[in-house]
N, C-alpha and C. Protein backbone atom coordinates (compact mmCIF):
# COMPACT_ATOMS: atom_id res chain seq x y z
N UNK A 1 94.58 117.96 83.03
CA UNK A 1 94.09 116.61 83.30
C UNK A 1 92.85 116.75 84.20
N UNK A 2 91.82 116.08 83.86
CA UNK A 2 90.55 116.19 84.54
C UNK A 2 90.42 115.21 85.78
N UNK A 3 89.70 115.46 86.56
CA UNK A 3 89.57 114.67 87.99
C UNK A 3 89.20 113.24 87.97
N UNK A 4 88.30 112.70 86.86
CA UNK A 4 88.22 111.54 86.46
C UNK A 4 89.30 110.71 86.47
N UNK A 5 90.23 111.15 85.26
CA UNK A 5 91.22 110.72 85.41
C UNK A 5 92.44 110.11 86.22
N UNK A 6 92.45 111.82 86.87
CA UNK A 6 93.38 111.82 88.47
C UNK A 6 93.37 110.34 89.55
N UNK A 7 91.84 110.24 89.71
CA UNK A 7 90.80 109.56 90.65
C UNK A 7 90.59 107.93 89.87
N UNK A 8 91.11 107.93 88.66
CA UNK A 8 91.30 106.51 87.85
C UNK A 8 92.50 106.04 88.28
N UNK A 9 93.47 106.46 88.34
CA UNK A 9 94.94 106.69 88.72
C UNK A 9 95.31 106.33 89.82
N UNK A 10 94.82 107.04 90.58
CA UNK A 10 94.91 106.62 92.10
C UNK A 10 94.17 105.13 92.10
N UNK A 11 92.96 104.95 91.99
CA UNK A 11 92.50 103.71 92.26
C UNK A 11 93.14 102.31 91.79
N UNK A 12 93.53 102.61 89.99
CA UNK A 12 94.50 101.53 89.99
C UNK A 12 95.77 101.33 89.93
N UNK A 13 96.63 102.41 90.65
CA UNK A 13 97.72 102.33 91.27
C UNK A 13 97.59 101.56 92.41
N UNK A 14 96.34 101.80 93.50
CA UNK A 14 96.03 101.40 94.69
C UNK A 14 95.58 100.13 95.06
N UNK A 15 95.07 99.59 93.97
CA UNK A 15 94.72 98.22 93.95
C UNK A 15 95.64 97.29 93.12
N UNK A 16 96.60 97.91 92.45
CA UNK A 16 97.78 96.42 92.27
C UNK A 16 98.82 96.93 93.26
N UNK A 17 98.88 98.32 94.31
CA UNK A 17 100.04 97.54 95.64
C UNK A 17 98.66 96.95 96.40
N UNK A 18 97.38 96.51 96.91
CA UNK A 18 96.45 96.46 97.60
C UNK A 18 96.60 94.91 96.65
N UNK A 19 97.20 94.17 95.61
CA UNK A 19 97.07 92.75 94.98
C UNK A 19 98.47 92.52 95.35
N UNK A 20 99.14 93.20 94.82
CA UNK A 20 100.80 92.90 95.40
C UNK A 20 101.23 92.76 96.64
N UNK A 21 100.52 93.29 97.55
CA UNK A 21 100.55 92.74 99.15
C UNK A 21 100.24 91.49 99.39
N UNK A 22 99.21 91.39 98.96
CA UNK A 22 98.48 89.95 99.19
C UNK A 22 96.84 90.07 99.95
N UNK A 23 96.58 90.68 99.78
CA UNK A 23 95.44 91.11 100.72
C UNK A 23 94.50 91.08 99.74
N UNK A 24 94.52 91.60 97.97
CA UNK A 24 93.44 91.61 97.41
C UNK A 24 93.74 90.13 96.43
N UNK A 25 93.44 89.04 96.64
CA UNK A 25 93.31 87.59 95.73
C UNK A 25 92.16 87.49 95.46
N UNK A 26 91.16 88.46 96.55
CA UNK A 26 89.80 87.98 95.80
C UNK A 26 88.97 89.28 94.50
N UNK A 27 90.10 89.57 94.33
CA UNK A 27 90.11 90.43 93.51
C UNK A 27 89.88 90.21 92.18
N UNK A 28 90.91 89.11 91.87
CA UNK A 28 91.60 88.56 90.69
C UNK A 28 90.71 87.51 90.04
N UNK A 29 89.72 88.09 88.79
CA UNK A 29 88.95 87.43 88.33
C UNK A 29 89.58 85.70 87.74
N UNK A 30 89.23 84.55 87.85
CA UNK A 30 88.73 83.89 87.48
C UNK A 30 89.82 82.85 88.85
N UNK A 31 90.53 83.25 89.84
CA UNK A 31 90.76 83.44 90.88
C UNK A 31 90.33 82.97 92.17
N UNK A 32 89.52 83.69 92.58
CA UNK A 32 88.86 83.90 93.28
C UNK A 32 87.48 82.91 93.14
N UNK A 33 87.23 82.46 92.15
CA UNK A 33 86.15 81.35 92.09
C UNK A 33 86.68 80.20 91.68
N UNK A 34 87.81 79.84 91.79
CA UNK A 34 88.62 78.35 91.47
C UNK A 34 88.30 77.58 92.64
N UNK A 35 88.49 75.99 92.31
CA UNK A 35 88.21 75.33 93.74
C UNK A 35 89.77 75.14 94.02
N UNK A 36 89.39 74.32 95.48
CA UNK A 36 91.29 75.03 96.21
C UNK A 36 91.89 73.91 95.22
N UNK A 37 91.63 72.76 94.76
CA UNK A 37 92.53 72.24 94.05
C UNK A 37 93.23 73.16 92.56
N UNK A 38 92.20 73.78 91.85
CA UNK A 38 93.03 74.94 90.89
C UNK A 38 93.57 75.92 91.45
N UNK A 39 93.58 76.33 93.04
CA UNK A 39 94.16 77.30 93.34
C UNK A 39 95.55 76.47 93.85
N UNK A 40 95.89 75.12 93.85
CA UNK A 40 97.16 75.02 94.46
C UNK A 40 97.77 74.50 93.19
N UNK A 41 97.26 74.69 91.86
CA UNK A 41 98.10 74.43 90.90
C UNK A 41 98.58 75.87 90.35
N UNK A 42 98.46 77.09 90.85
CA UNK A 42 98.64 78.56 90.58
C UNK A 42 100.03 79.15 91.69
N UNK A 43 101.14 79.11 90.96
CA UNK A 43 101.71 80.38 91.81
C UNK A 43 101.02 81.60 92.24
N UNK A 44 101.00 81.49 93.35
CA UNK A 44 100.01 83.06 92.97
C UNK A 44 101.20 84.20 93.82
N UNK A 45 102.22 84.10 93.58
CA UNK A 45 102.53 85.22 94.11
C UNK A 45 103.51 85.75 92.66
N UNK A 46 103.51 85.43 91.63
CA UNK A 46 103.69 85.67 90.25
C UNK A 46 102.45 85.59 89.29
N UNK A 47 101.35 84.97 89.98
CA UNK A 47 99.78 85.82 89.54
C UNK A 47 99.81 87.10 90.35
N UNK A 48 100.44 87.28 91.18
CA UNK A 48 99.79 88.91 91.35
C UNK A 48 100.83 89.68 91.30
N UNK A 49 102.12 88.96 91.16
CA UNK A 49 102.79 89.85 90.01
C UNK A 49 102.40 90.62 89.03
N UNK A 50 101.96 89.60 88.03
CA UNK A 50 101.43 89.80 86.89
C UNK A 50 100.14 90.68 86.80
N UNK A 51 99.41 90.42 88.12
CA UNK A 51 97.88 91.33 87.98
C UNK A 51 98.54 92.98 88.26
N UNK A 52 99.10 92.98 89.16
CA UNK A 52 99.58 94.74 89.61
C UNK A 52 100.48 95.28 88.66
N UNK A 53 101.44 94.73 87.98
CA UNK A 53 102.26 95.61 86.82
C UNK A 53 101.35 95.86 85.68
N UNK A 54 100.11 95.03 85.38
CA UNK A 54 99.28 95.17 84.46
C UNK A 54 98.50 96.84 85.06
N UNK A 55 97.65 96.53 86.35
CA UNK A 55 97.12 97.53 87.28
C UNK A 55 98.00 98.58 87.17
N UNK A 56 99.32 98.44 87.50
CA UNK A 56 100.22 100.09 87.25
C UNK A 56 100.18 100.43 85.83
N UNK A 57 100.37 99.63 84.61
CA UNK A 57 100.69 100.18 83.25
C UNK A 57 99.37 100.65 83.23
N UNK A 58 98.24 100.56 83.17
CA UNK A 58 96.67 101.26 83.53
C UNK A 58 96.85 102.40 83.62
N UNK A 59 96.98 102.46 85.11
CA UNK A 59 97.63 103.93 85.57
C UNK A 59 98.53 104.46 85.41
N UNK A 60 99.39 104.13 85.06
CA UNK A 60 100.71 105.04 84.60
C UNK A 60 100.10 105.43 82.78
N UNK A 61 99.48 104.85 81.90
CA UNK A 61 99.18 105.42 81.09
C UNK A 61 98.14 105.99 80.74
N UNK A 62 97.17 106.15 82.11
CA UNK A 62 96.14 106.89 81.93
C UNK A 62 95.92 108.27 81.91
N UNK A 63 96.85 108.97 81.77
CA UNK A 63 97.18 110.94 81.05
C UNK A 63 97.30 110.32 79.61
N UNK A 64 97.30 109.42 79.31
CA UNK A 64 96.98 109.27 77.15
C UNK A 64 95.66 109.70 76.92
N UNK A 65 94.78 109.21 77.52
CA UNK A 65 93.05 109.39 77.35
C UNK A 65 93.09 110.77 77.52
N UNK A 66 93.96 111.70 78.09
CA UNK A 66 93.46 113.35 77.70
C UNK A 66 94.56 113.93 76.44
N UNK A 67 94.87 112.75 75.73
CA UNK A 67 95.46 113.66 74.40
C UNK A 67 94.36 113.68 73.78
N UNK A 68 94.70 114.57 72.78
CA UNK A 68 93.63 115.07 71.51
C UNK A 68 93.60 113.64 70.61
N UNK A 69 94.94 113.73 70.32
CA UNK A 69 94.93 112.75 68.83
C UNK A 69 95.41 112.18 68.93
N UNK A 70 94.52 111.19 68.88
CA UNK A 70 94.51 109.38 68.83
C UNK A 70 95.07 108.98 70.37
N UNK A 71 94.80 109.46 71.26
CA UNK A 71 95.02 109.52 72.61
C UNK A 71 94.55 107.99 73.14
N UNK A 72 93.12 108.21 73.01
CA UNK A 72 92.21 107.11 73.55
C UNK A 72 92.62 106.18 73.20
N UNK A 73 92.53 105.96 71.49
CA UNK A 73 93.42 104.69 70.59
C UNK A 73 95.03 104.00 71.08
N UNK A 74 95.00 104.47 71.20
CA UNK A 74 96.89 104.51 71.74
C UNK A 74 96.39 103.75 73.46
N UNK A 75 95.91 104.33 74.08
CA UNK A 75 96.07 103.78 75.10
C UNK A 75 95.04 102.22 74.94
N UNK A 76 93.85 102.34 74.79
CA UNK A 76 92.67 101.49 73.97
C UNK A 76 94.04 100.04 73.67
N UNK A 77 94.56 100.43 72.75
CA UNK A 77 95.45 99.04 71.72
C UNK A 77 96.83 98.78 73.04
N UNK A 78 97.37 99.41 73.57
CA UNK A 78 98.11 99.29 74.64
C UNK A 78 97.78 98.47 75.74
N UNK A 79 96.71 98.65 76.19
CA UNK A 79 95.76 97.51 77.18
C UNK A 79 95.59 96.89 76.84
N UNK A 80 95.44 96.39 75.61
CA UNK A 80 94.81 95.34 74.70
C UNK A 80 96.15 94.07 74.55
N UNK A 81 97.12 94.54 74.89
CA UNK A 81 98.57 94.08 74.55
C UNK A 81 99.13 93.30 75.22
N UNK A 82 98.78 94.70 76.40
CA UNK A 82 99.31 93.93 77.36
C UNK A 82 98.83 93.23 78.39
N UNK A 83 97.28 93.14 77.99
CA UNK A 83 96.21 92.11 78.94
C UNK A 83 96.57 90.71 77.73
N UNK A 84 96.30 90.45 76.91
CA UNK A 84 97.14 89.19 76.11
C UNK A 84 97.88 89.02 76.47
N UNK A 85 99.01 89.80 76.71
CA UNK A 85 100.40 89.09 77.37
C UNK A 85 100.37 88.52 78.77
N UNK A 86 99.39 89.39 79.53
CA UNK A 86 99.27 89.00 81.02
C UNK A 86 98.28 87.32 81.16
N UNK A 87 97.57 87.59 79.97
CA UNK A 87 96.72 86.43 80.03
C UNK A 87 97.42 85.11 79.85
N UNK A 88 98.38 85.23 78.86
CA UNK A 88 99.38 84.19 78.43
C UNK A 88 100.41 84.27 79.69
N UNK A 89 100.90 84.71 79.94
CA UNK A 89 101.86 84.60 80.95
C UNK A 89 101.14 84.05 82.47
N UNK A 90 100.06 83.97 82.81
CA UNK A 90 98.94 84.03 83.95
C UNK A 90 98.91 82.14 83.62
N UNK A 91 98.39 81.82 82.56
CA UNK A 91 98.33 80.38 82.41
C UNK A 91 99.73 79.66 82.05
N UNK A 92 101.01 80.95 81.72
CA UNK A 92 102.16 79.48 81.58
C UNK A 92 103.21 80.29 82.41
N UNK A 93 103.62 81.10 82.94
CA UNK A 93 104.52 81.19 83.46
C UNK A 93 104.36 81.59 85.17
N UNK A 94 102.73 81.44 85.69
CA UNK A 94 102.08 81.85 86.62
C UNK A 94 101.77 80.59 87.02
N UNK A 95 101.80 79.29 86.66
CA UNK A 95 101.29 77.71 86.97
C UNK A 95 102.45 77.01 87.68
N UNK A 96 102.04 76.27 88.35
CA UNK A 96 103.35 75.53 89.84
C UNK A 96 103.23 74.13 87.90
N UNK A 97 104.79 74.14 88.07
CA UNK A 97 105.05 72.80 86.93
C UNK A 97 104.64 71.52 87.90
């Protein structure tokens, strides 16, 4: 495994516990530029749920990008999955009813 990698890993392991604390909200794109009235219609402590398990599956599947075959792809369609799901879940199960 190459240092790139390693050093990808660490960073977004480090920044969804650094969102899961609570310390990084201004992190969290579209977030962070809401006015406070869209920010008090947001759970946000199940928005940053949702942002750091996304941030760990990142990193936890980032040793795919050094397989040979179909490595990149695999991980590529995997993010892809599960940022849709985070996106959908962010607007309905992340919103104060």
């Amino acid at each position: 495994m190459n240092w790139f990698v390693i050093c990808m890993m660490v960073l977004m392991v480090g920044l969804g516990f650094l969102i899961l604390s609570g310390k990084g909200d201004n992190l969290i794109a579209g977030y962070n530029m809401a006015s406070k009235e869209e920010r008090e219609k947001v759970n946000v402590k199940r928005l940053r749920l949702l942002i750091a398990i996304l941030l760990f599956l990142c990193g936890a599947l980032m040793p795919l990008l050094t397989v040979e075959l179909m490595g990149g792809l695999a991980y590529a369609f995997i993010i892809l999955v599960a940022s849709f799901v985070v996106v959908y879940l962010a607007n309905t199960w992340a919103m104060k009813k």
